[in-house]
Structures are given as C-alpha cells and as structure tokens.
C-alpha atoms as a PDB file:
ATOM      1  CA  UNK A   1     127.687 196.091  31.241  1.00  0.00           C
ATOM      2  CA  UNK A   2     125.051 198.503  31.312  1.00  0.00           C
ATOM      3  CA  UNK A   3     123.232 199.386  34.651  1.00  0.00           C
ATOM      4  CA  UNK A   4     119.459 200.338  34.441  1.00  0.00           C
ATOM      5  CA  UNK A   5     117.831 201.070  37.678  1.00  0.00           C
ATOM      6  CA  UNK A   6     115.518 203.395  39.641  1.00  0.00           C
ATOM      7  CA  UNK A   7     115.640 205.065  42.895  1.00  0.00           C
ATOM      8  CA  UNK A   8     113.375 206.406  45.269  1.00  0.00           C
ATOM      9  CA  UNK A   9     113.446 207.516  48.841  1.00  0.00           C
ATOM     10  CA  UNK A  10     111.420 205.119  51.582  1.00  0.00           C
ATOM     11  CA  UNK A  11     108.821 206.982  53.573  1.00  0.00           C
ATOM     12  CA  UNK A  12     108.431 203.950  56.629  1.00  0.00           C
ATOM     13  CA  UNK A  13     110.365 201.338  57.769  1.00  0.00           C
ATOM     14  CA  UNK A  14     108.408 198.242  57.073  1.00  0.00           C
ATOM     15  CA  UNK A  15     111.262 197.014  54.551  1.00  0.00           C
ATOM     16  CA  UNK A  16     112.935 195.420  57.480  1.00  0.00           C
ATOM     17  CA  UNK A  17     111.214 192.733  58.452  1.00  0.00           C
ATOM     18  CA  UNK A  18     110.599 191.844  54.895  1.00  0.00           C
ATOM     19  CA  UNK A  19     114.090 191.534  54.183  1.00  0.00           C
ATOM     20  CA  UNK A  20     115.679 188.323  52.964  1.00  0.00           C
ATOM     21  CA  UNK A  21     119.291 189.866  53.248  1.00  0.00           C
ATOM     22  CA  UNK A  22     120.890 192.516  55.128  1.00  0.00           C
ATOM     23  CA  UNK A  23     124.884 193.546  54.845  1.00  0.00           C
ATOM     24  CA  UNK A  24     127.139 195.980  56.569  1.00  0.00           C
ATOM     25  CA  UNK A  25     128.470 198.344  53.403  1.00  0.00           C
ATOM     26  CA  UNK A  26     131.453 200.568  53.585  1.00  0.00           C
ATOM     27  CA  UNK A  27     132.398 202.326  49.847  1.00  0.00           C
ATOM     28  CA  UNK A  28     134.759 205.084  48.970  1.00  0.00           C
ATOM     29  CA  UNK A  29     135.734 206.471  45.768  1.00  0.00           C
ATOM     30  CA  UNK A  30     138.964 206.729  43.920  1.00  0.00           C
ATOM     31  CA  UNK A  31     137.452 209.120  41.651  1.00  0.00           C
ATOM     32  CA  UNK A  32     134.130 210.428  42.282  1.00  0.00           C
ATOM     33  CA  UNK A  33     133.915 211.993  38.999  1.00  0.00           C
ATOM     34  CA  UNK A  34     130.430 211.890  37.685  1.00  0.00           C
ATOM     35  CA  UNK A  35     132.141 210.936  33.974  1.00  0.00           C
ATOM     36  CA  UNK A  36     133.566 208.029  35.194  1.00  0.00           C
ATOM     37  CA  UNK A  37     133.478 207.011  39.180  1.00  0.00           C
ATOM     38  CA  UNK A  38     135.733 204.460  40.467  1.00  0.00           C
ATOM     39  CA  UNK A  39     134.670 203.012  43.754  1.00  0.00           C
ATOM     40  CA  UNK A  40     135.661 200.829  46.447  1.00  0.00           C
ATOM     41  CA  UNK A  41     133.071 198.958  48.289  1.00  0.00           C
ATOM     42  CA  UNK A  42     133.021 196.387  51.192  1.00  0.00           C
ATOM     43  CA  UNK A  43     129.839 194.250  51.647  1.00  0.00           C
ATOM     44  CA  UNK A  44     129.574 191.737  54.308  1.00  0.00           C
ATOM     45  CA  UNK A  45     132.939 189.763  54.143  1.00  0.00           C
ATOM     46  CA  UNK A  46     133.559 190.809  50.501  1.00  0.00           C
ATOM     47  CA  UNK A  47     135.695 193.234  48.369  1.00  0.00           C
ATOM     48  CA  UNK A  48     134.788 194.585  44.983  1.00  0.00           C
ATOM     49  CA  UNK A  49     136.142 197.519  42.736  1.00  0.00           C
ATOM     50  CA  UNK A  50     133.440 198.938  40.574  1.00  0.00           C
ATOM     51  CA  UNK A  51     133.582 201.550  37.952  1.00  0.00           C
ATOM     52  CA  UNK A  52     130.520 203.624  36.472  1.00  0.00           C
ATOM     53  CA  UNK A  53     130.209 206.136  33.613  1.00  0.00           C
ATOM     54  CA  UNK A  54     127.882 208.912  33.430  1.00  0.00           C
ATOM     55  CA  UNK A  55     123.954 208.391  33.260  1.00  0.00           C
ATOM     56  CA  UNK A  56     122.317 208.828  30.228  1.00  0.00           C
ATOM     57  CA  UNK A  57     119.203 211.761  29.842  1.00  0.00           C
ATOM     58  CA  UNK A  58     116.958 209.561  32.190  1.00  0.00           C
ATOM     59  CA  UNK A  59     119.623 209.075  34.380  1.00  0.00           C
ATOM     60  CA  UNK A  60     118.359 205.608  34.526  1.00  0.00           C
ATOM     61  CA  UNK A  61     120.804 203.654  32.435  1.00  0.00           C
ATOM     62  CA  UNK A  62     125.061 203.698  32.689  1.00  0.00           C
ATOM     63  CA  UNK A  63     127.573 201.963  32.014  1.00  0.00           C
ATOM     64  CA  UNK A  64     129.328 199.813  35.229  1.00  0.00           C
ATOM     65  CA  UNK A  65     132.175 197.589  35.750  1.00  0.00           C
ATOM     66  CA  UNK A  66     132.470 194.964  39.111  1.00  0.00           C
ATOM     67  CA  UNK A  67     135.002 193.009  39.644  1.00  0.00           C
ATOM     68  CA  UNK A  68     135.358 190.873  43.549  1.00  0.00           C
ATOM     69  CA  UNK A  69     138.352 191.351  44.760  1.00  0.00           C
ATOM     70  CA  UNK A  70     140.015 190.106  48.373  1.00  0.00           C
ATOM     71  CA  UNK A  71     138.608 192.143  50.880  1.00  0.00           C
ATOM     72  CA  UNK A  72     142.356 193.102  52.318  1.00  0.00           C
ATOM     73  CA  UNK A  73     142.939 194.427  49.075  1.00  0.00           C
ATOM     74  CA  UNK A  74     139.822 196.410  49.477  1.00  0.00           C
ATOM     75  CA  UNK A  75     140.832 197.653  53.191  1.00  0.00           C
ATOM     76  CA  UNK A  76     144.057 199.062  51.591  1.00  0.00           C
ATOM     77  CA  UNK A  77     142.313 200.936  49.156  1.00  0.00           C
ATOM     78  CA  UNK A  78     139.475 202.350  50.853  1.00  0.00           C
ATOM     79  CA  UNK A  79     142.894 204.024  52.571  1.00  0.00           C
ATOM     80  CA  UNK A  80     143.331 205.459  49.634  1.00  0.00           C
ATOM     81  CA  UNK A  81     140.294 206.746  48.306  1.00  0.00           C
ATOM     82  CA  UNK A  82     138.900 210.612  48.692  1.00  0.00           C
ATOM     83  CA  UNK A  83     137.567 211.701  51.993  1.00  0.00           C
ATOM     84  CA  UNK A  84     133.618 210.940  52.425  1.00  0.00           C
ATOM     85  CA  UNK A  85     133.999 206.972  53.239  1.00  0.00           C
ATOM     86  CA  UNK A  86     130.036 206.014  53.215  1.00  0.00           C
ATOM     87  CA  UNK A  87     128.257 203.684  56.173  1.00  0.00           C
ATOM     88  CA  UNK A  88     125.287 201.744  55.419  1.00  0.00           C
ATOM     89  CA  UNK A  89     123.226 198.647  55.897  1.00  0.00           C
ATOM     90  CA  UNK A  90     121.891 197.724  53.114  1.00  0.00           C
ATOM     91  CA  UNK A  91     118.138 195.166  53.383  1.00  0.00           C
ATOM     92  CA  UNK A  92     117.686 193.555  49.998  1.00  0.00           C
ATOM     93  CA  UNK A  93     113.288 192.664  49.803  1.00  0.00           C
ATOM     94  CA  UNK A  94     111.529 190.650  47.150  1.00  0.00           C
ATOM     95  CA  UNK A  95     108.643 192.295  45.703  1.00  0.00           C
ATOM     96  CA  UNK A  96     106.989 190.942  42.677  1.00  0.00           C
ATOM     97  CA  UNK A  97     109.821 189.469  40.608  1.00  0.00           C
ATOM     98  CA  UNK A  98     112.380 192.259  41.639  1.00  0.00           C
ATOM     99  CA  UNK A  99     114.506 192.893  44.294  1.00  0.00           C
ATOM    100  CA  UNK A 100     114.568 196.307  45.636  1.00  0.00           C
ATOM    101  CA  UNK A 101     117.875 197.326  47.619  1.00  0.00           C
ATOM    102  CA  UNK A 102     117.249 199.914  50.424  1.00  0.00           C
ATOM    103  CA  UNK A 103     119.846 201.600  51.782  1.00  0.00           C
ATOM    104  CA  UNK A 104     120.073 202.910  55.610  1.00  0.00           C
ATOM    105  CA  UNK A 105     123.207 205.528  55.838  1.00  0.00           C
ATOM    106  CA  UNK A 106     124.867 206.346  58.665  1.00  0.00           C
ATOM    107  CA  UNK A 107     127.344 208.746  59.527  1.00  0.00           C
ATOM    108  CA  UNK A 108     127.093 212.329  58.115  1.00  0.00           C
ATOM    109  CA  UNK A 109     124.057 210.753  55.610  1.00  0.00           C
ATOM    110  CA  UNK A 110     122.390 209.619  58.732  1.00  0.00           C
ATOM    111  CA  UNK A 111     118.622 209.463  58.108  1.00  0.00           C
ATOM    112  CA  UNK A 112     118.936 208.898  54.405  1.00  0.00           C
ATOM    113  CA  UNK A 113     116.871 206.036  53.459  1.00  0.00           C
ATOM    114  CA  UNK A 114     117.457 205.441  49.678  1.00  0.00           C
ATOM    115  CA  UNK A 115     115.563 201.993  48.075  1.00  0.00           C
ATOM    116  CA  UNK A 116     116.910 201.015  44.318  1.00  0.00           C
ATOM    117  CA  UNK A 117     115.381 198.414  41.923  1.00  0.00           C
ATOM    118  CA  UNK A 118     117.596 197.083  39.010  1.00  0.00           C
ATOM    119  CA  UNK A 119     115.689 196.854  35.605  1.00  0.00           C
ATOM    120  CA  UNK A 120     116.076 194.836  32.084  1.00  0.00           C
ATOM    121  CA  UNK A 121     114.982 197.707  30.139  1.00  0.00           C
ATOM    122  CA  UNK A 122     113.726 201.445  31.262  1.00  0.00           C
ATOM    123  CA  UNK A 123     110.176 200.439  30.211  1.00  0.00           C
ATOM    124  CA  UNK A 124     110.112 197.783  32.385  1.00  0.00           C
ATOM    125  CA  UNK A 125     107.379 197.758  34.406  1.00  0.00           C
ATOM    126  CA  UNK A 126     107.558 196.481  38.504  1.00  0.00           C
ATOM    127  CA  UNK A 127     105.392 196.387  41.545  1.00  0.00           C
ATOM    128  CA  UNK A 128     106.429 199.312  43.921  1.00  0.00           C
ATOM    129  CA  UNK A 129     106.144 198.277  47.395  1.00  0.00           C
ATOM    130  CA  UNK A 130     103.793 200.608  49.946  1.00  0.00           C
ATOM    131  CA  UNK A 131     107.310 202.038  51.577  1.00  0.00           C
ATOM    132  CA  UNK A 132     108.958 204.443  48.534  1.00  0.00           C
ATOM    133  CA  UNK A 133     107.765 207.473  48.364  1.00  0.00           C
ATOM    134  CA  UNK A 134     109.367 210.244  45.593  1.00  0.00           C
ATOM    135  CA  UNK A 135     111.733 208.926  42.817  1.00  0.00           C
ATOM    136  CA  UNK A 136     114.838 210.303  43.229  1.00  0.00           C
ATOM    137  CA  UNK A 137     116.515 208.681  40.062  1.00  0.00           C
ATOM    138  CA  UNK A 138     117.710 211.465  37.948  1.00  0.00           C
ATOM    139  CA  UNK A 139     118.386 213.482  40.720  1.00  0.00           C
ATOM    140  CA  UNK A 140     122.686 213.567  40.947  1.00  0.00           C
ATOM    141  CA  UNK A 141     122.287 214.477  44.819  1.00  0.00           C
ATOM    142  CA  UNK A 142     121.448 211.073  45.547  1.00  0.00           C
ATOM    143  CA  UNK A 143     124.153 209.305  44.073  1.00  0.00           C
ATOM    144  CA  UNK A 144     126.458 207.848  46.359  1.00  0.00           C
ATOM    145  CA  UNK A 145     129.525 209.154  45.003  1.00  0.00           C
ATOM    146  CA  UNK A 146     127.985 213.028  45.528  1.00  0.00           C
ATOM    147  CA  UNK A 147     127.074 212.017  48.561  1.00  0.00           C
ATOM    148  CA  UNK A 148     130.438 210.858  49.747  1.00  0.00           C
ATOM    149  CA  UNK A 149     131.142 214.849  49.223  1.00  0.00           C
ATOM    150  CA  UNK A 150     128.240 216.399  50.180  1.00  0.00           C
ATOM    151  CA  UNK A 151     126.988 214.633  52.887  1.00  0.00           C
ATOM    152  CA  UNK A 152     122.720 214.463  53.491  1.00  0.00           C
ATOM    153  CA  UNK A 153     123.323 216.430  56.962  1.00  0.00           C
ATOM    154  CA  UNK A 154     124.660 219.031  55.575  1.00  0.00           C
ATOM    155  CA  UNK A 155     121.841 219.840  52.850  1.00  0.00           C
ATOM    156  CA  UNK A 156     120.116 222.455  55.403  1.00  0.00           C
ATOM    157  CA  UNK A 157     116.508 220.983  54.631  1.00  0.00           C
END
C-alpha cells in the first residue's frame, strides 16, 4: 500500500502518438489535506475513491488506498467534494519496462503537462524518455490535490 513514484514536467509533445492508452480524468478531493487526501476520481467509464498520506523526505514514497467503485457513486461525490474539480487526459506510454503516465490539464491548470512513473523501490533505476524535462517530485505545487486549490494559471510565472 505504499506508492513510490517520480514526476517530472514534459518539455514536447511527442508522448502522444506513443501512447498505448489515453482516458478522460475528472478528480476532486474530499479532503485535500496534505496528511491524509481523500480523492474522488473518474477515469474513462470508471469510479474509484483513493486515499493518500503524506510523502516521506523524498517525497517519493506514501502511503495510498484505491478502491473501484460505481461510477454513479462517484458522480455523487465529486458533488460533494471541495471546489477545484481537476480536467485531464491522461496518455499512459511504455518506455523500457515502465509505464510513464502524462497528464494534459485543462481548465484553470491548462498548459500543465505533468508525466509520472511508478517505481518498486526509490533506487530503482528507468529509462527516461526524450520528452521530461525538470523533476518536479518533491515539489508539493505539483500535486494534484494543491493544484485543485491553487490552480497552474494562477502561479503568475
């Protein structure tokens, strides 16, 4: 139930035709909470609730929680979650023997391009693909959940 993964911002575009998947994502949070976040997330034609505790020094590993659920159920709680909904497609792309999972937003976090790569240890090693630029992985900004309250356009680059 642990979570270890990396993420870095993507400097080009040249994910998308090497994607294998691609899903319309719509998430909210319960309690966006960095200590423990509770979210809400439709993908594709399924619900899940997810919970998350707090990164560790690296910010690489924490603990998470997923259960499916139906995706009605999901509608009615997204209705009930804190005000920040996030829009994004996200492209899932093989490289090596990992998946990386790069994520378009839309919305107020329009032209954030964020890719993630999930990891069995934090030494693991992985090939990184020509398209991330800076790692972004300890960095609480980029976490969806701050995000969802401090929308990207809003940052005043």
């Amino acid at each position: 139930m642990i979570e270890i993964e990396r993420k870095f911002l993507v400097t080009s575009d040249a994910y998308k035709v090497l994607a294998f998947a691609k899903n319309q994502i719509a998430q909210g949070y319960l309690n966006s909470n960095p200590e423990r976040t509770v979210r809400v997330r439709i993908k594709g034609e399924k619900g899940f609730l997810t919970i998350k505790g707090k990164g560790n020094q690296s910010g690489m590993s924490r603990f998470e929680w997923e259960k499916e659920i139906p995706v009605a159920e999901a509608k009615a709680l997204l209705d009930l979650c804190e005000s920040g909904v996030i829009s994004k497609m996200r492209f899932e792309v093989k490289v090596g023997q990992h998946v990386f999972e790069v994520d378009e937003f839309y919305g107020e976090n329009s032209g954030l391009i964020m890719a993630e790569v999930e990891l069995g240890s934090e030494t693991e090693s992985f090939e990184k693909p020509t398209w991330i630029g800076e790692e972004v992985t300890n960095d609480e900004r980029f976490y969806n959940a701050f995000l969802s309250q401090n929308p990207y356009s809003k940052w005043g680059k």
